[in-house]
Protein backbone atom coordinates (compact mmCIF):
# COMPACT_ATOMS: atom_id res chain seq x y z
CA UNK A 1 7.52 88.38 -128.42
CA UNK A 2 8.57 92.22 -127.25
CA UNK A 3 7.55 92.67 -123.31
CA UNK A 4 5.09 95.33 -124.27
CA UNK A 5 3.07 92.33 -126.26
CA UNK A 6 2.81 90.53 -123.20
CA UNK A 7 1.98 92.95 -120.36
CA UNK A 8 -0.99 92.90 -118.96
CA UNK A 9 -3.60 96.19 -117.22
CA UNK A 10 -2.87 95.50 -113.73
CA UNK A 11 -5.99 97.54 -112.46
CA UNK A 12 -7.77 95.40 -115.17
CA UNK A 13 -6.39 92.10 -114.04
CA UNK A 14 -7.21 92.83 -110.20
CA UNK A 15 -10.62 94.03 -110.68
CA UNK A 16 -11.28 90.58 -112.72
CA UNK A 17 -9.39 88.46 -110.03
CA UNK A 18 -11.38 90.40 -107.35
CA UNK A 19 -15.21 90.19 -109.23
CA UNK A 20 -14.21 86.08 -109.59
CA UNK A 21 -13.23 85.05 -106.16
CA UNK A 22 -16.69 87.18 -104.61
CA UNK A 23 -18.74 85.51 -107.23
CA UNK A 24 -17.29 81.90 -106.32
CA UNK A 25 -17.98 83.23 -102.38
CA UNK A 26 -21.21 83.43 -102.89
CA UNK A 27 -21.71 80.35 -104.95
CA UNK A 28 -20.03 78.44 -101.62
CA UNK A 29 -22.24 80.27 -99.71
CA UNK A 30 -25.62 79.30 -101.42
CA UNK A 31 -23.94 75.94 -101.20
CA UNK A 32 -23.25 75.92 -97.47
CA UNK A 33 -26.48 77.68 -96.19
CA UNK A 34 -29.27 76.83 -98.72
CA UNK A 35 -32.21 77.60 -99.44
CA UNK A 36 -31.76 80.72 -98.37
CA UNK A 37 -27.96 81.53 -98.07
CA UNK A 38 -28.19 82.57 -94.45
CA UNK A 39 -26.66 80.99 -91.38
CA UNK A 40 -28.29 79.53 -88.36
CA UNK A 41 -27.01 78.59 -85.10
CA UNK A 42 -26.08 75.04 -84.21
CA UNK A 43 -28.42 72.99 -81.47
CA UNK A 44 -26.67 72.37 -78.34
CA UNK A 45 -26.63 69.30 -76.30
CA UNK A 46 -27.91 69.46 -72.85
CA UNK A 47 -24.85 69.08 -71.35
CA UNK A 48 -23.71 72.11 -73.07
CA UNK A 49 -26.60 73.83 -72.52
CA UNK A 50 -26.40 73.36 -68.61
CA UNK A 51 -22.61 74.66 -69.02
CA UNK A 52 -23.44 77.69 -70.52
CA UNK A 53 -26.27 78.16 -67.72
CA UNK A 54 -24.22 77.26 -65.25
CA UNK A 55 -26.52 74.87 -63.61
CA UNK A 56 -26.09 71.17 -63.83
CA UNK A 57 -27.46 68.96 -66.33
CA UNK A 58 -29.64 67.06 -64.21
CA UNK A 59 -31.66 70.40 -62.99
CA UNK A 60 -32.06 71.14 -67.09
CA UNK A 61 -34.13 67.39 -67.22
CA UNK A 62 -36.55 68.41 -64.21
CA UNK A 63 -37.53 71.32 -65.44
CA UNK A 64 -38.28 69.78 -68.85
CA UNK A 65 -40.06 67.06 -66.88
CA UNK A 66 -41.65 69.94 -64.70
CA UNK A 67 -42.64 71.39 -67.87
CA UNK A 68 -41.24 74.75 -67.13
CA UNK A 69 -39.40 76.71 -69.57
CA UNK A 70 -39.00 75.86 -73.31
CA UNK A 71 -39.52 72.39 -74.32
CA UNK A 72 -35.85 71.18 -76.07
CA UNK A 73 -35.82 68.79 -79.38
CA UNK A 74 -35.82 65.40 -78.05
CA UNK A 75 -33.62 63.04 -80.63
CA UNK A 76 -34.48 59.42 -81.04
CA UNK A 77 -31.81 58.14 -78.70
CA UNK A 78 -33.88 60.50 -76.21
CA UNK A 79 -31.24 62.71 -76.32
CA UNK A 80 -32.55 67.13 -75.06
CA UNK A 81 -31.24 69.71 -77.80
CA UNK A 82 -31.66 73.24 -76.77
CA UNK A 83 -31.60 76.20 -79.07
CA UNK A 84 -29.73 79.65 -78.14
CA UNK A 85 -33.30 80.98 -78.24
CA UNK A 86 -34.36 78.26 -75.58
CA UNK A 87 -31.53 78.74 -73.83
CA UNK A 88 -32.06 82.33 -73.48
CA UNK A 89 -35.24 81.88 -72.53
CA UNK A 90 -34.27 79.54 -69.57
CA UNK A 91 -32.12 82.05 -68.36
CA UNK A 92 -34.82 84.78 -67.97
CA UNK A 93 -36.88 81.68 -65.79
CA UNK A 94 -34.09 80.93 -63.71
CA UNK A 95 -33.04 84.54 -63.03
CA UNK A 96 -36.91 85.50 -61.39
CA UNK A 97 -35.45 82.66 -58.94
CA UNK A 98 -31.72 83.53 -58.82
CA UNK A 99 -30.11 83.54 -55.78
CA UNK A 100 -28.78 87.10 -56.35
CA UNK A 101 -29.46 89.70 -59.44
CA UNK A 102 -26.85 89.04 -62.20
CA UNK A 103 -26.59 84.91 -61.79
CA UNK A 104 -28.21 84.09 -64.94
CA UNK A 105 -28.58 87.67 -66.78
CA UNK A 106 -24.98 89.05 -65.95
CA UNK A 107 -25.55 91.99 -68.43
CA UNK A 108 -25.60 95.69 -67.08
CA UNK A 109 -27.50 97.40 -63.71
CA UNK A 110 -28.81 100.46 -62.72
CA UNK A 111 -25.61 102.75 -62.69
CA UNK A 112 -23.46 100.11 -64.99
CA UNK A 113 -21.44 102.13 -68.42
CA UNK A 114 -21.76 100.58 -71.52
CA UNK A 115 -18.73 98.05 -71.96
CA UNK A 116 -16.71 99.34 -75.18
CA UNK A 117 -14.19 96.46 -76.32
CA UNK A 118 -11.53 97.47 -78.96
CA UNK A 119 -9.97 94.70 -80.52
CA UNK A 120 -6.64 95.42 -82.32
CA UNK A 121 -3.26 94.80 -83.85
CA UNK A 122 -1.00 96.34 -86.65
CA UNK A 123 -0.03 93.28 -87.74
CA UNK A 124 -1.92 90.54 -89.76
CA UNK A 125 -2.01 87.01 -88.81
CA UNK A 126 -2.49 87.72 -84.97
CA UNK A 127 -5.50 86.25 -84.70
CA UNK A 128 -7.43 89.88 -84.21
CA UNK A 129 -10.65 88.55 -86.23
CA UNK A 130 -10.92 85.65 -84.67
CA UNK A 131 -10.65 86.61 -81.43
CA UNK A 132 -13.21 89.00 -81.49
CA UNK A 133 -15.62 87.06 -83.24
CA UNK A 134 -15.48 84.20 -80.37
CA UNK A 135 -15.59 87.23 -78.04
CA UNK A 136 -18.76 88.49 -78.92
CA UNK A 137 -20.44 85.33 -79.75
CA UNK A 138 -19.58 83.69 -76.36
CA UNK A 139 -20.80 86.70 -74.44
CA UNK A 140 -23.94 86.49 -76.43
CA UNK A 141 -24.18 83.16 -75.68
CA UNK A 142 -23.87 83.72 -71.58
CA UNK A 143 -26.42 86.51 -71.62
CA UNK A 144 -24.80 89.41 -72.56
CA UNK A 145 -26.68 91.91 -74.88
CA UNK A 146 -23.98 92.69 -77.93
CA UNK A 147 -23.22 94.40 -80.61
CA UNK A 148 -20.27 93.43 -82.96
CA UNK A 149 -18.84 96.07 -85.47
CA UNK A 150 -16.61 95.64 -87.82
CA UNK A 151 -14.69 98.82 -88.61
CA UNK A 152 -12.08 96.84 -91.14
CA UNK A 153 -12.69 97.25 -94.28
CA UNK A 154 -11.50 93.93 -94.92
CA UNK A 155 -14.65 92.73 -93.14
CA UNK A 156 -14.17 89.58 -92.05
CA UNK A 157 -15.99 89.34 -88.72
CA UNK A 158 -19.16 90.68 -91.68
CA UNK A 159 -18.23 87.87 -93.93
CA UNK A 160 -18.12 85.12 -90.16
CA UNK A 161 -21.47 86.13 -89.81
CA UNK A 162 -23.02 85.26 -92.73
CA UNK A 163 -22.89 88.15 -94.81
CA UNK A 164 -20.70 88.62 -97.93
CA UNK A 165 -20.21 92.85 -98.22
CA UNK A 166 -19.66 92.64 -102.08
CA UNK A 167 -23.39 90.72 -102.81
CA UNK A 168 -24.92 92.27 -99.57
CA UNK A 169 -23.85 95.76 -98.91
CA UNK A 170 -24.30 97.37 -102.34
CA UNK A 171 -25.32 100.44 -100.87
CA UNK A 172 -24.32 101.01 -97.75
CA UNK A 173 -24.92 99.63 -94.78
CA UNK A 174 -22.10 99.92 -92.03
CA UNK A 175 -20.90 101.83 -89.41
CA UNK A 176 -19.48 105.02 -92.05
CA UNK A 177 -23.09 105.82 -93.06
CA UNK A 178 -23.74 106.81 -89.09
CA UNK A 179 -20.39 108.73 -88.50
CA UNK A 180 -19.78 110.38 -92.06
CA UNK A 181 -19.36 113.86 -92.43
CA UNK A 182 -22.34 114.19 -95.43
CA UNK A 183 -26.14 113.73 -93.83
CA UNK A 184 -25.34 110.68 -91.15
CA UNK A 185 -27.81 108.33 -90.62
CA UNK A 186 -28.95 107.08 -87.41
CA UNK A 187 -26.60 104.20 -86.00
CA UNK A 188 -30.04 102.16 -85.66
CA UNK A 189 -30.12 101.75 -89.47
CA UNK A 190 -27.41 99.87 -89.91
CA UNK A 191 -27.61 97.40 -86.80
CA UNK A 192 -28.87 93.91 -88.10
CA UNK A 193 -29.77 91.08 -85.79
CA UNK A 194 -27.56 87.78 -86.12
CA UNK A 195 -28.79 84.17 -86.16
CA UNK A 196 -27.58 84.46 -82.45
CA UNK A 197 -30.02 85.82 -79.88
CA UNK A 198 -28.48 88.76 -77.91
CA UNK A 199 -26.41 89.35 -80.47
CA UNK A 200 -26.13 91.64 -83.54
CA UNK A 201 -24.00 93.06 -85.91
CA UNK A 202 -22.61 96.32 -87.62
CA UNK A 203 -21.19 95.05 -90.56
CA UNK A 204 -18.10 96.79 -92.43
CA UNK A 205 -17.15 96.69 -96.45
CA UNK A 206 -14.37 99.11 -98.13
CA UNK A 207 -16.92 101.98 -97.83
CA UNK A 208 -15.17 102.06 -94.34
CA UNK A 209 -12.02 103.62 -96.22
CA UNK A 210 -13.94 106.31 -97.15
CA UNK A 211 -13.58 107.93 -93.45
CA UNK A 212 -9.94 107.83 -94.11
CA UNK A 213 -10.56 109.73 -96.75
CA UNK A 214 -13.23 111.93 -96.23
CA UNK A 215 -11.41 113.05 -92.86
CA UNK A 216 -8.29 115.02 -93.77
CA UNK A 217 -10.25 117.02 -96.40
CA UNK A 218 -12.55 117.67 -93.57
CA UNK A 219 -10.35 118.54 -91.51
CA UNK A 220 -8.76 121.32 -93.61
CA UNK A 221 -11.81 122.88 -94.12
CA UNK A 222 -12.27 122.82 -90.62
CA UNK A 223 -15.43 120.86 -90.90
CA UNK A 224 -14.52 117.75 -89.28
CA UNK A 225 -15.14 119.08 -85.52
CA UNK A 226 -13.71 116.28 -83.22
CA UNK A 227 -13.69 113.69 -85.96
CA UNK A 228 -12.28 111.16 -82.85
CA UNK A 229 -15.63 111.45 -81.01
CA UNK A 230 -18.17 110.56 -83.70
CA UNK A 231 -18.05 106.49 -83.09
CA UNK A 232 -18.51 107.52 -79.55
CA UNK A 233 -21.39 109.52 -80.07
CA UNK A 234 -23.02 107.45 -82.65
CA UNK A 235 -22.96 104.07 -80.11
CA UNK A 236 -24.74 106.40 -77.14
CA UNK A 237 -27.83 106.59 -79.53
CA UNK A 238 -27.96 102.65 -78.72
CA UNK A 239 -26.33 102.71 -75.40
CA UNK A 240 -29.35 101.71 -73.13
CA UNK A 241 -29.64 98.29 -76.01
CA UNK A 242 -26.35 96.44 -75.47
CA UNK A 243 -24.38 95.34 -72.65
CA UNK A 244 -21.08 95.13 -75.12
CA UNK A 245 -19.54 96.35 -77.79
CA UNK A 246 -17.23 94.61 -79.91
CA UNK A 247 -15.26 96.48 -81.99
CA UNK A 248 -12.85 94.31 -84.76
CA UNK A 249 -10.50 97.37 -85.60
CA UNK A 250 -9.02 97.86 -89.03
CA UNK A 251 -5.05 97.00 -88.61
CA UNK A 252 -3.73 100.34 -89.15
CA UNK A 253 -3.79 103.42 -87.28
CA UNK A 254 -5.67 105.53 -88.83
CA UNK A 255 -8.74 107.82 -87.89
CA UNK A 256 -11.41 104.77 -87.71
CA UNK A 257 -8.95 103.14 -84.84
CA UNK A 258 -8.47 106.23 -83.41
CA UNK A 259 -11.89 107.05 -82.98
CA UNK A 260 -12.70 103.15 -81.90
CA UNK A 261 -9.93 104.08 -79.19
CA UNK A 262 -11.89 107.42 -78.28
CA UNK A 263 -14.48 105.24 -77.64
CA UNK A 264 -13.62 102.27 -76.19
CA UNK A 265 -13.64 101.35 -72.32
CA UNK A 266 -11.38 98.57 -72.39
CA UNK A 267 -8.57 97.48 -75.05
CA UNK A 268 -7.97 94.02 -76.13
CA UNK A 269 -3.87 93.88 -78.00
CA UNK A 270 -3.64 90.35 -79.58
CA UNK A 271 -0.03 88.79 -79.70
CA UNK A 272 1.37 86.05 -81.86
CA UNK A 273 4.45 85.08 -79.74
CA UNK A 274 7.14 85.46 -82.28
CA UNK A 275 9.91 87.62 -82.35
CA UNK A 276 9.40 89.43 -85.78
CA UNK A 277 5.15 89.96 -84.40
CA UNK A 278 6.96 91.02 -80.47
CA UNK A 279 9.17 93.71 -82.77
CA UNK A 280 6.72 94.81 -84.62
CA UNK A 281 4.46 95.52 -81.63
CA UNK A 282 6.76 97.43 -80.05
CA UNK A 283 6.70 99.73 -83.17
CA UNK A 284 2.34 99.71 -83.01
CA UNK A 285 2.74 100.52 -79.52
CA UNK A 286 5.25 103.48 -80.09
CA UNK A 287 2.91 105.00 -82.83
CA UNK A 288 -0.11 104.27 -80.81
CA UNK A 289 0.86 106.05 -77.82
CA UNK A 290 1.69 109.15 -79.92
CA UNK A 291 -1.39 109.18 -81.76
CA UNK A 292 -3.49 108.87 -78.51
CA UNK A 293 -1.19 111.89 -76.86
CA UNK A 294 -2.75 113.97 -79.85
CA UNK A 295 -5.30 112.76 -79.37
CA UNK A 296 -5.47 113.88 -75.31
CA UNK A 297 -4.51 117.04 -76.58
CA UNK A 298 -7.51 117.92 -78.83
CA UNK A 299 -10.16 117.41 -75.71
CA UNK A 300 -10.48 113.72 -75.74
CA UNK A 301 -10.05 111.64 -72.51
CA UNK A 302 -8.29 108.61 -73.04
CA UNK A 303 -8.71 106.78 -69.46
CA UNK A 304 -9.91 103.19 -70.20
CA UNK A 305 -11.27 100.47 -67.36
CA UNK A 306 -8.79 97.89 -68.62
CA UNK A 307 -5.72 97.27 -71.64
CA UNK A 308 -4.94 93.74 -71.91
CA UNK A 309 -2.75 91.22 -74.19
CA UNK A 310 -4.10 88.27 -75.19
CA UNK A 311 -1.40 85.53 -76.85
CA UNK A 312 -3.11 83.48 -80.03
CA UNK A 313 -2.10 80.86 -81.98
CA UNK A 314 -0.14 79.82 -79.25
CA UNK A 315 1.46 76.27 -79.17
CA UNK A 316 2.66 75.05 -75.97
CA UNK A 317 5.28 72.95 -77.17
CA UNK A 318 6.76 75.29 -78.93
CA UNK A 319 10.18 76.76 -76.83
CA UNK A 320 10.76 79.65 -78.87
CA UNK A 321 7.36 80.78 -78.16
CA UNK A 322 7.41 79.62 -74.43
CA UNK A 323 10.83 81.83 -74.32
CA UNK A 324 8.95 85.15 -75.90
CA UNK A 325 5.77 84.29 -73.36
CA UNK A 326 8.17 84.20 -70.53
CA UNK A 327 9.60 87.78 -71.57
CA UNK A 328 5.74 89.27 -72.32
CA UNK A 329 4.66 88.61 -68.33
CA UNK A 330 7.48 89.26 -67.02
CA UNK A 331 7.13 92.93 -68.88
CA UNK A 332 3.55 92.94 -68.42
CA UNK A 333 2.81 91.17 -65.35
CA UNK A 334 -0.96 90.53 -65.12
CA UNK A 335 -1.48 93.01 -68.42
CA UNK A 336 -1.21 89.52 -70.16
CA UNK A 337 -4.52 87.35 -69.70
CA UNK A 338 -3.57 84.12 -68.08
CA UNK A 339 -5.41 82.21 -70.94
CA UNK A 340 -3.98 82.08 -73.74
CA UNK A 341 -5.61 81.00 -77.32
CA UNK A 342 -4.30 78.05 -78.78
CA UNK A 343 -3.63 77.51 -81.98
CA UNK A 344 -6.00 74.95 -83.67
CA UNK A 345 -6.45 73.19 -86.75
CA UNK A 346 -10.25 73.55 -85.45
CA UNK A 347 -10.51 76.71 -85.63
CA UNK A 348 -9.21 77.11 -89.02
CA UNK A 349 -10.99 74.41 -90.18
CA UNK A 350 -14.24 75.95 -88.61
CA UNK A 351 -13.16 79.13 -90.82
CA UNK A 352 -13.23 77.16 -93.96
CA UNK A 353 -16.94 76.67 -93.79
CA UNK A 354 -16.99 80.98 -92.71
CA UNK A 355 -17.98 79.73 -88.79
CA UNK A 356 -16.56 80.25 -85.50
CA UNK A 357 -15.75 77.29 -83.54
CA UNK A 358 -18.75 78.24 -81.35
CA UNK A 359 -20.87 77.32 -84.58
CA UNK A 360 -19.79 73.66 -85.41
CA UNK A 361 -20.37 70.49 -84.03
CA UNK A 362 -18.19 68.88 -82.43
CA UNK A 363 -18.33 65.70 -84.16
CA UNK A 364 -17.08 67.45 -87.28
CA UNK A 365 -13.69 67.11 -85.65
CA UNK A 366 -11.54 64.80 -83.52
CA UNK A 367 -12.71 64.71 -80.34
CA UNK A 368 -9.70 65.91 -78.23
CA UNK A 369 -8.82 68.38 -80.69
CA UNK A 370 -12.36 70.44 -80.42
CA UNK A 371 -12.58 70.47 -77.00
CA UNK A 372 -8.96 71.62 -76.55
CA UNK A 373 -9.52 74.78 -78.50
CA UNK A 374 -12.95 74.83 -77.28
CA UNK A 375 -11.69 74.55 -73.61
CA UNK A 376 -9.39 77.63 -74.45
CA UNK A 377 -12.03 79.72 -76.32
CA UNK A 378 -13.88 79.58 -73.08
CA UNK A 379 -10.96 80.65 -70.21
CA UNK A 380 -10.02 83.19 -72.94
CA UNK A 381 -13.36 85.20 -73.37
CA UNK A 382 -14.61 83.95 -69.66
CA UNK A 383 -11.58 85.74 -68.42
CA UNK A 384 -12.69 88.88 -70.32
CA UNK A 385 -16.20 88.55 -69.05
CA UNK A 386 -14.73 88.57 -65.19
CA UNK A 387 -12.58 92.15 -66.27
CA UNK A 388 -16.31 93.25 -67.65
CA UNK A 389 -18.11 92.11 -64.05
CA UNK A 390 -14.80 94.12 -62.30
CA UNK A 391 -15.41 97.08 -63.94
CA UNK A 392 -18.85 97.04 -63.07
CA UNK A 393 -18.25 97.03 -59.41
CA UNK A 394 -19.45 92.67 -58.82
């Protein structure tokens, strides 16, 4: 048989490979989340509930005795569920009593800016995603008003939160119809609400490409104005709505992370500690640092409130990894969050099912292993949440 008998149209092959795999996503999907195919948060015990309150669990049972606030799901071994939605709720009772403004509803004041989070990496496999997925969700979750955006094309953090760009987004729908070049909409048409109260979601497809695209040609016509401030200027439309932001940047610089940097406030750098990730880094920084001096140049002001690192998929008893942690904070002193995120089978297992571990129950998994990753979830994006409460002067 001659080779030209047996090759094969690689565009053709691709395209086929590509039309399978979303067609079997959405079958798992329908499977997953019937009857409607769309996700719903997870009950939460009482104990859980009081944690995320912050009050203790015995002062959650007297005010359901009290009858005051939302009455929780009582199972047969008389066990109190609470929703997110009664949990929010419980927080705007308890805050009318709070000892000072902020205990229970730590979102923004008179006089507070808008908390702009970039998430990024060059590199894949450093947990980016992920991290900002559990970012957002958690602050939702404590009472902070966010919005999540995914600006990779890849859209993951879209696909996390129930939504599955190739069957959902057929025209449209993310954050490129607000900042294109062509007749813009307004950022408030593509904003959905999650299955999470207090939080909701911008979510991203490969139309997002098209900025990378669209920009150079505006550019030479001289069109394009200052292409870097147009996510700025789309999110101050919605700036009095949201606490947060939560951007998941694409990993590559190019003119969508650029203009998420324009933007942002505060700049989260997630590390895999290991050596071929560190050297690679140091090349993302280099290019990074040139881009945003070009960036300076053009008009923009590239101050931020905070840069930090954040180490994932970190093992503990790993030494080669302990050695390259060592080196980071020594470099970067307290640029490096304390907490670090552990690498977890639960997490990944979580992702199987397209859910954070946030989502799942923890009897899905073995005990000590959920509440380990859980555990560092929680000092990870808690941490984050103190920087956020810095910046705002508390």
């Amino acid at each position: 048989m001659t080779r030209a008998n047996t090759q094969e149209n690689l565009n053709a092959v691709i395209r086929g490979h590509s039309e399978l795999l979303a067609s079997q996503l959405h079958s798992q999907r329908e499977s997953l989340f019937p009857p409607d195919a769309s996700k719903t948060m997870r009950k939460f015990t009482s104990g859980e509930a009081a944690a995320l309150l912050g009050v203790n669990d015995s002062y959650l049972r007297k005010l359901h005795l009290d009858g005051k606030g939302p009455s929780p799901e009582v199972t047969s071994g008389n066990r109190r569920q609470y929703s997110a939605d009664d949990i929010q709720c419980l927080r705007v009772l308890l805050e009318k009593t709070a000892r000072k403004p902020g205990d229970y509803l730590p979102g923004r004041r008179s006089g507070d800016h808008l908390q702009i989070i970039g998430v990024m990496n060059f590199k894949g496999g450093s947990g980016k995603t992920t991290s900002a997925a559990h970012l957002a969700q958690r602050l939702a979750l404590k009472g902070y008003r966010v919005l999540a955006i995914d600006l990779d094309p890849q859209a993951s953090l879209t696909a996390l939160h129930g939504v599955q760009p190739e069957f959902d987004l057929p025209n449209g729908g993310t954050l490129y119809d607000a900042i294109r070049y062509d007749a813009p909409v307004p950022i408030t048409e593509v904003i959905r609400p999650t299955y999470i109260p207090n939080l909701d979601l911008i979510p991203g497809n490969l139309e997002l490409m098209e900025f990378e695209h669209e920009t150079p040609r505006a550019l030479s016509r001289g069109s394009a104005g200052l292409f870097f401030f147009r996510v700025k200027e789309a999110l101050a439309k919605v700036d009095d709505r949201y606490d947060v932001v939560v951007i998941d940047c694409p990993p590559q610089l190019g003119f969508l992370t650029m203009s998420a940097l324009s933007a942002a406030t505060g700049v989260l750098v997630t590390i895999h500690p290991e050596m071929l990730d560190v050297m690679s880094m140091s090349q993302f920084l280099r290019m990074t640092a040139d881009l945003m001096d070009v960036i300076a140049d053009s008009g923009a002001d590239m101050s931020h409130d905070w840069m930090r690192y954040l180490l994932t998929r970190y093992e503990p008893s790993d030494s080669p990894q302990n050695r390259i942690v060592a080196f980071l904070r020594t470099m970067y002193s307290d640029k490096v969050l304390n907490a670090p995120m552990l690498k977890s089978t639960a997490i990944s297992d979580a992702g199987l099912t397209k859910q954070t571990l946030y989502e799942v129950e923890r009897s899905a998994f073995t005990r000590s292993t959920y509440d380990r990753a859980i555990e560092s979830l929680n000092a990870v994006n808690d941490e984050i949440s103190q920087l956020i409460q810095k910046t705002w002067g508390r």
